[in-house]
Protein backbone atom coordinates (compact mmCIF):
# COMPACT_ATOMS: atom_id res chain seq x y z
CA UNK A 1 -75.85 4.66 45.00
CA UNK A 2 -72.14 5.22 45.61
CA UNK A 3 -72.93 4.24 49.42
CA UNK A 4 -75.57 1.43 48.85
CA UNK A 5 -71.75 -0.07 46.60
CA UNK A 6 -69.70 0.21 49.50
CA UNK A 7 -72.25 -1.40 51.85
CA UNK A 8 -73.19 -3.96 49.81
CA UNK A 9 -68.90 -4.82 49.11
CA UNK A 10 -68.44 -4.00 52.90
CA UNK A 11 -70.89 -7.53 53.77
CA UNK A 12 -69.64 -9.33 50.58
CA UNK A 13 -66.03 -8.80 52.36
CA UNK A 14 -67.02 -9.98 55.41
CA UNK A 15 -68.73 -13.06 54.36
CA UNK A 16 -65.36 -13.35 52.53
CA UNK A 17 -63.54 -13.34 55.21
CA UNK A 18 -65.46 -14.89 58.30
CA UNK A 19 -67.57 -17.30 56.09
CA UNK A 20 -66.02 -20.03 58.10
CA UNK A 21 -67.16 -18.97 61.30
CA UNK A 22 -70.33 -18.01 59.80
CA UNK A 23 -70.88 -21.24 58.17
CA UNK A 24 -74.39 -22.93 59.89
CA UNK A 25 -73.04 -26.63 59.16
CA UNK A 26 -69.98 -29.14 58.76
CA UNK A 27 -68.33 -29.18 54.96
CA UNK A 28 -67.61 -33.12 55.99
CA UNK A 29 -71.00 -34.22 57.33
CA UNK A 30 -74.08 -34.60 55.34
CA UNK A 31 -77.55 -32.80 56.33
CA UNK A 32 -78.99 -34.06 53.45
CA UNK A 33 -79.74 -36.39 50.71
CA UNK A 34 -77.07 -36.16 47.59
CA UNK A 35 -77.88 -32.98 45.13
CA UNK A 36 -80.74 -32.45 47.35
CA UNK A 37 -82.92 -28.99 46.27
CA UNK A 38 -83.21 -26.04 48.80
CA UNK A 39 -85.02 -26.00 51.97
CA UNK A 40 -85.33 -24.00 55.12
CA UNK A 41 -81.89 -25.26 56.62
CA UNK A 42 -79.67 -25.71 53.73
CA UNK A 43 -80.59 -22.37 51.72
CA UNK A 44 -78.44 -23.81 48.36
CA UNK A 45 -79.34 -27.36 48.85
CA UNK A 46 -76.63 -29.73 49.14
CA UNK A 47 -73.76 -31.38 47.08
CA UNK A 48 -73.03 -34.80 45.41
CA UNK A 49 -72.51 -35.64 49.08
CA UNK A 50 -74.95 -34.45 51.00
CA UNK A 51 -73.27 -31.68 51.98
CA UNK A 52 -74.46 -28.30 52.19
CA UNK A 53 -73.48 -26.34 49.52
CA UNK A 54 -73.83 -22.59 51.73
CA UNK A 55 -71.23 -23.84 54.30
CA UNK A 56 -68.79 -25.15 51.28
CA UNK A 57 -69.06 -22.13 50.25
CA UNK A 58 -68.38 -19.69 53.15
CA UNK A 59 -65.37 -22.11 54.33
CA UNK A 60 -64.00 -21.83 50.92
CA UNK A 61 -64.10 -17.94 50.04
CA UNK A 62 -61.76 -17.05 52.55
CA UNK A 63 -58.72 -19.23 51.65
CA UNK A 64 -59.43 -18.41 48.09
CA UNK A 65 -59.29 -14.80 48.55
CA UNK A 66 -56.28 -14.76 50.51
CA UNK A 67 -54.10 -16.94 48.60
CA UNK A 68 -55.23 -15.00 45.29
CA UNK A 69 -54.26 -11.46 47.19
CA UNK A 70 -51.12 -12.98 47.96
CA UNK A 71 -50.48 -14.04 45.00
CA UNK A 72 -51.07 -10.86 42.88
CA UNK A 73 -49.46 -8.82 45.77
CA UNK A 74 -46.37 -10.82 45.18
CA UNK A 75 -46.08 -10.37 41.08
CA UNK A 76 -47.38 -6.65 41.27
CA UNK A 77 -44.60 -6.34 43.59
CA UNK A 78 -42.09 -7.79 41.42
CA UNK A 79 -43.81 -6.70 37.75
CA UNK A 80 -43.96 -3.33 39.18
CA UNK A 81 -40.07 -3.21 40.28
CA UNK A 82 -38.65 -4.64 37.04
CA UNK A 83 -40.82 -2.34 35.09
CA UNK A 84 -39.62 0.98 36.74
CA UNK A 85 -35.87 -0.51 36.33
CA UNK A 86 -36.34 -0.98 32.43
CA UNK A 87 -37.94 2.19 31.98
CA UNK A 88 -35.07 4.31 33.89
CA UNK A 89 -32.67 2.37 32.29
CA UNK A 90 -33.27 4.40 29.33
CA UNK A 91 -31.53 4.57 25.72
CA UNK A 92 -28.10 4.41 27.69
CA UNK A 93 -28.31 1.30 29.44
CA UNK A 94 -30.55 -0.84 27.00
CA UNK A 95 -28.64 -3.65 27.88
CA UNK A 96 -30.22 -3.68 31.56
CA UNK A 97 -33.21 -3.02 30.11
CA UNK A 98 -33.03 -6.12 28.14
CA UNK A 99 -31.09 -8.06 30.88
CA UNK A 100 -34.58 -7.19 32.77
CA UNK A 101 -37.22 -7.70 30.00
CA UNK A 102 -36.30 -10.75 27.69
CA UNK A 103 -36.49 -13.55 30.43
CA UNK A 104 -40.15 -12.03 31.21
CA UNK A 105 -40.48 -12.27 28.01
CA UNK A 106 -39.76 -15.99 27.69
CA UNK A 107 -42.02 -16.52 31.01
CA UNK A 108 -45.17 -14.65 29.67
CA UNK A 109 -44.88 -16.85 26.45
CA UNK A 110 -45.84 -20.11 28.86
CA UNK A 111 -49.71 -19.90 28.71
CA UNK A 112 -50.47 -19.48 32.62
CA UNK A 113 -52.39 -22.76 33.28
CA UNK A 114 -49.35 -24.59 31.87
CA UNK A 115 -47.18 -22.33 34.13
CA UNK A 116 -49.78 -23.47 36.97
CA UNK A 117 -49.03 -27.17 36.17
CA UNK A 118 -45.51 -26.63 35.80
CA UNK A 119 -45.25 -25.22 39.62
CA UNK A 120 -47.95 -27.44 41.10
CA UNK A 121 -46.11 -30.25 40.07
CA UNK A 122 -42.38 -29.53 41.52
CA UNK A 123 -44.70 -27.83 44.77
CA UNK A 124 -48.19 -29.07 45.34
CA UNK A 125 -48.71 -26.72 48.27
CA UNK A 126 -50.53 -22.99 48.68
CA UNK A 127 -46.63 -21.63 48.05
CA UNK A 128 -46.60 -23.66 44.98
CA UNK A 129 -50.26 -22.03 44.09
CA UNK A 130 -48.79 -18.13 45.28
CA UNK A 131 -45.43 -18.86 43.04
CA UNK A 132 -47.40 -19.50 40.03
CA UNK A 133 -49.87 -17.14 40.41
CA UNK A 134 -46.69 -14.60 40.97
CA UNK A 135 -44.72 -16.01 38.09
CA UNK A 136 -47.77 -15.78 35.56
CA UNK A 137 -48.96 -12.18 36.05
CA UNK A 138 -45.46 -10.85 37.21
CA UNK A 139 -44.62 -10.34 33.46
CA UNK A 140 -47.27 -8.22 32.40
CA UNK A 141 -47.75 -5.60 34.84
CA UNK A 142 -43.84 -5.14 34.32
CA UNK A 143 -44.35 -4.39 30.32
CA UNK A 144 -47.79 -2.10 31.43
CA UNK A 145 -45.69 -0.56 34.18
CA UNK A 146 -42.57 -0.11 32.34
CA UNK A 147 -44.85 1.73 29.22
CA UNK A 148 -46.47 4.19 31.57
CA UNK A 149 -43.23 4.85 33.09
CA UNK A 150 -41.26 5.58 29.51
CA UNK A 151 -44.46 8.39 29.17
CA UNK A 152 -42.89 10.30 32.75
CA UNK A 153 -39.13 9.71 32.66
CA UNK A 154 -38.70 12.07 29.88
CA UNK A 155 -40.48 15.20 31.80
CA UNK A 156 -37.95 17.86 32.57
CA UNK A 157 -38.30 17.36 36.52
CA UNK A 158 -37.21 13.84 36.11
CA UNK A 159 -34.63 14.85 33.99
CA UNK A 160 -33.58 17.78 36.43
CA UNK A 161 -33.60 15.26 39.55
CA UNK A 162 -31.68 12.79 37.58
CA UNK A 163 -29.09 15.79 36.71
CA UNK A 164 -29.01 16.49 40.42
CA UNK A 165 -27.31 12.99 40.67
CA UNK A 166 -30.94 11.54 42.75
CA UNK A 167 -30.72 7.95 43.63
CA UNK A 168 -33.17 5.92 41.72
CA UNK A 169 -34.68 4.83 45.03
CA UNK A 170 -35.35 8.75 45.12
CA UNK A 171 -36.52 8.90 41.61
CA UNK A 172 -38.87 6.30 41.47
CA UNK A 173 -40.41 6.97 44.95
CA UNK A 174 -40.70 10.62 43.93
CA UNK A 175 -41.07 11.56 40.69
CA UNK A 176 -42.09 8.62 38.99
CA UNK A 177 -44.27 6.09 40.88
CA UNK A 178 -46.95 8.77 42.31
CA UNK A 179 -47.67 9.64 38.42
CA UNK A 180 -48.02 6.39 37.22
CA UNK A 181 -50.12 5.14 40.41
CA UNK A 182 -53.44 5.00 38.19
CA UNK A 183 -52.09 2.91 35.90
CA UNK A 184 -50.72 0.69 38.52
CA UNK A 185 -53.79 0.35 40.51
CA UNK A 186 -55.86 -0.61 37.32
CA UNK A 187 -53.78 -2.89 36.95
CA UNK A 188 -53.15 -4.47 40.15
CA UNK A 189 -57.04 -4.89 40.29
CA UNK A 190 -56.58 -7.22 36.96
CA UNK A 191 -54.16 -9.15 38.00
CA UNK A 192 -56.29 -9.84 41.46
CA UNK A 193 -59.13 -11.23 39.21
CA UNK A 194 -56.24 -13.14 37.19
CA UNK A 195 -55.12 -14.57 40.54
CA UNK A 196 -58.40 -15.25 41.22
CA UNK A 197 -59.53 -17.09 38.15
CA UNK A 198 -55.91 -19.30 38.11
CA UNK A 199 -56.81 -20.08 42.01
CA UNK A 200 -59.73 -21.40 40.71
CA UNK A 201 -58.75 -23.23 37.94
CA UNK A 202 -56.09 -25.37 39.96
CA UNK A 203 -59.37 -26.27 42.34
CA UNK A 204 -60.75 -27.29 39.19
CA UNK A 205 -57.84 -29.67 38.96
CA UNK A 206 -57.97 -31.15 42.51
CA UNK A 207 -55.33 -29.16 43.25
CA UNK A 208 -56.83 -25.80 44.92
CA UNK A 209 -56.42 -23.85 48.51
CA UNK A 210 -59.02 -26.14 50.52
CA UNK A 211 -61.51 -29.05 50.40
CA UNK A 212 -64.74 -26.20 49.75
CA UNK A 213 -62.30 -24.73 46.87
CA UNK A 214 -65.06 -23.00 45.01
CA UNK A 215 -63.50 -24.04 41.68
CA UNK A 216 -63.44 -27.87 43.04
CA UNK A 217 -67.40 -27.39 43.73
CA UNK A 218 -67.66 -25.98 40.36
CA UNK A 219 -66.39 -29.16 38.87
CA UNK A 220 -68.17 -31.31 41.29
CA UNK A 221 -71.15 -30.00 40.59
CA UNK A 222 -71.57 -30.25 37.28
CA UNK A 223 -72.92 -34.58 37.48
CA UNK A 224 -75.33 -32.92 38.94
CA UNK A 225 -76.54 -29.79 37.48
CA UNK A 226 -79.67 -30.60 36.03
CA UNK A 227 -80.96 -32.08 39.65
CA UNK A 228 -79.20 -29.57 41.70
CA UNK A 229 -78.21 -26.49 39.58
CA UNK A 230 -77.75 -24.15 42.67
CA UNK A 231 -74.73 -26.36 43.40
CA UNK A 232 -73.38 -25.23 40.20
CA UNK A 233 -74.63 -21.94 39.86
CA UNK A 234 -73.47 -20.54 43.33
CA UNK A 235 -69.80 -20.87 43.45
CA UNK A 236 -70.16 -19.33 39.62
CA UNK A 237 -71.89 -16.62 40.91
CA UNK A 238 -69.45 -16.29 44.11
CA UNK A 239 -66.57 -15.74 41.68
CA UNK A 240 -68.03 -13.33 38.93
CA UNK A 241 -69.20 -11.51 42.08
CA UNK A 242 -65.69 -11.00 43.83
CA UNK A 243 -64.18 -9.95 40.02
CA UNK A 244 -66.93 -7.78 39.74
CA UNK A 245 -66.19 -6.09 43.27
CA UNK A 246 -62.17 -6.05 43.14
CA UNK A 247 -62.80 -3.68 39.85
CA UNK A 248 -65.20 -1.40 41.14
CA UNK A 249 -62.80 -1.23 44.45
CA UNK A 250 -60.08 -0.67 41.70
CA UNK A 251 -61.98 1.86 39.80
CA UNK A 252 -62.32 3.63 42.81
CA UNK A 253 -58.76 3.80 43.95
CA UNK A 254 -57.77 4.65 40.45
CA UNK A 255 -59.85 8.02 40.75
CA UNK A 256 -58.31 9.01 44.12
CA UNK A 257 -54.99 8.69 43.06
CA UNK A 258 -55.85 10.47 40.00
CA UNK A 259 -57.00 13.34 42.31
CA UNK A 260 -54.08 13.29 44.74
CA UNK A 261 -51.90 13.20 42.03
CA UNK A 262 -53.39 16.18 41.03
C-alpha cells in the first residue's frame, strides 16, 4: 500500500510540475463549443470559453504549487526563527520574548484573506501573493514552534550547554531544533495547504499566479455548473488532492524524524 502512495504522489508531482508541457492544447484557443461535455480530445470538456478545461488545468498546477511552497517556505522560515528566539529567551529576558511575540500577535489578529487584500493591493504581483502568504502563516508556526520549544529548553543538557556559555546558533542547531523537528514538520505541512488554499482564494479574486489559476476556474466555472460540472468539479478535486498529498508526505517525514531523533 505504502508503495502504491508513493507512486501514485510520485505522477501526481509530476503532472504538478510538467503539466504545462504535458498539456495536449492552447489555454487561449478554443477546441470547443462553450461548457461543452467530455469527448475523446478534451477528456474534462471545455470552459465558458471553449477552452479545454485539462490543459487549464495542467498549465495552472505548476505556478500554483510553486508560489504556495514559496510562500510557506518563507513564513516557516521566519515563524520557526522567532519562535526558537522567544522560547530561549526564557523567564530572564521576557522582554525579548515579548519584543518578538506581541507584533505577531497583532498580525495573526488580521483574518488572512484581509491580510491577502491588504498586500495585493500595495503589490499586485506573485511577491505580493508570497509576502502575504508569508505574513499570514508566519505567526502561527512561531507560537506552535515557540510551545514545543519551552517543553526542551528546560532539559538538563540544554541547561548544561547553555552553562558551558554555547552560542544560541549552537543551541538551537543542536540541542533544540532536532527534538522539536516533528512538530515542525507537521506543521510546515499545514501551513503548505494554508498557502495553498490563500493562493487559491486570491485566483478566486482575479488576482492569482496565472490565467489557468485553478481557483480563477473554480469561480469561472460555476455559470456553468449545471451544463458543464467537470469544469467545476476538477480544479476542486485538483486542490483537495494536493492537501491531501502534502499531509500524507508530511505524515511521513514526521515519523522519520521521530525515528532519527531517536
Amino acid at each position: 500500500m505504502r508503495r502504491i502512495l508513493f507512486v501514485l504522489g510520485g505522477v501526481f508531482a509530476l503532472l504538478l510540475l510538467m503539466g504545462p508541457e504535458l498539456a495536449p492544447h492552447s489555454v487561449t484557443a478554443p477546441v470547443g463549443i462553450p461548457f461543452g461535455l467530455p469527448t475523446a480530445t478534451s477528456p474534462f470538456g471545455t470552459d465558458q470559453l471553449g477552452r479545454d478545461v485539462l490543459s487549464r488545468l495542467l498549465n495552472g498546477g505548476r505556478p500554483l504549487v510553486l508560489t504556495s511552497l514559496a510562500a510557506s517556505l518563507a513564513g516557516g522560515l521566519l515563524g520557526v526563527t522567532l519562535g526558537l528566539v522567544a522560547a530561549l529567551a526564557g523567564p530572564e529576558r521576557r522582554w525579548l520574548a515579548a519584543l518578538v511575540l506581541r507584533p505577531l500577535d497583532a498580525l495573526a489578529a488580521v483574518p488572512p484573506i484581509l491580510v491577502l487584500l491588504l498586500v495585493l493591493t500595495a503589490l499586485p504581483a506573485r511577491g505580493g501573493l508570497v509576502l502575504a502568504v508569508m505574513l499570514a502563516g508566519a505567526p502561527l508556526t512561531a507560537r506552535v514552534t515557540m510551545a514545543a520549544a519551552a517543553q526542551v529548553t528546560g532539559r538538563a543538557h540544554v541547561e548544561a550547554a547553555v552553562a558551558r556559555g554555547e552560542s544560541w546558533a549552537w543551541l538551537l542547531g543542536r540541542e533544540v531544533l532536532p527534538l522539536i523537528a516533528p512538530t515542525v514538520l507537521s506543521d510546515a505541512g499545514l501551513r503548505f495547504v494554508a498557502a495553498v488554499h490563500l493562493a487559491a482564494a486570491a485566483g478566486f479574486l482575479g488576482l492569482g499566479t496565472s490565467d489557468s489559476d485553478w481557483g480563477l476556474m473554480i469561480v469561472e466555472a460555476l455559470p456553468g455548473a449545471v451544463l458543464q460540472p467537470w469544469a467545476l468539479a476538477v480544479p476542486i478535486a485538483a486542490l483537495a488532492a494536493l492537501a491531501v498529498a502534502v499531509n500524507l508526505c508530511s505524515d511521513w517525514l514526521t515519523r522519520r524524524s521521530r525515528v532519527l531523533a531517536g
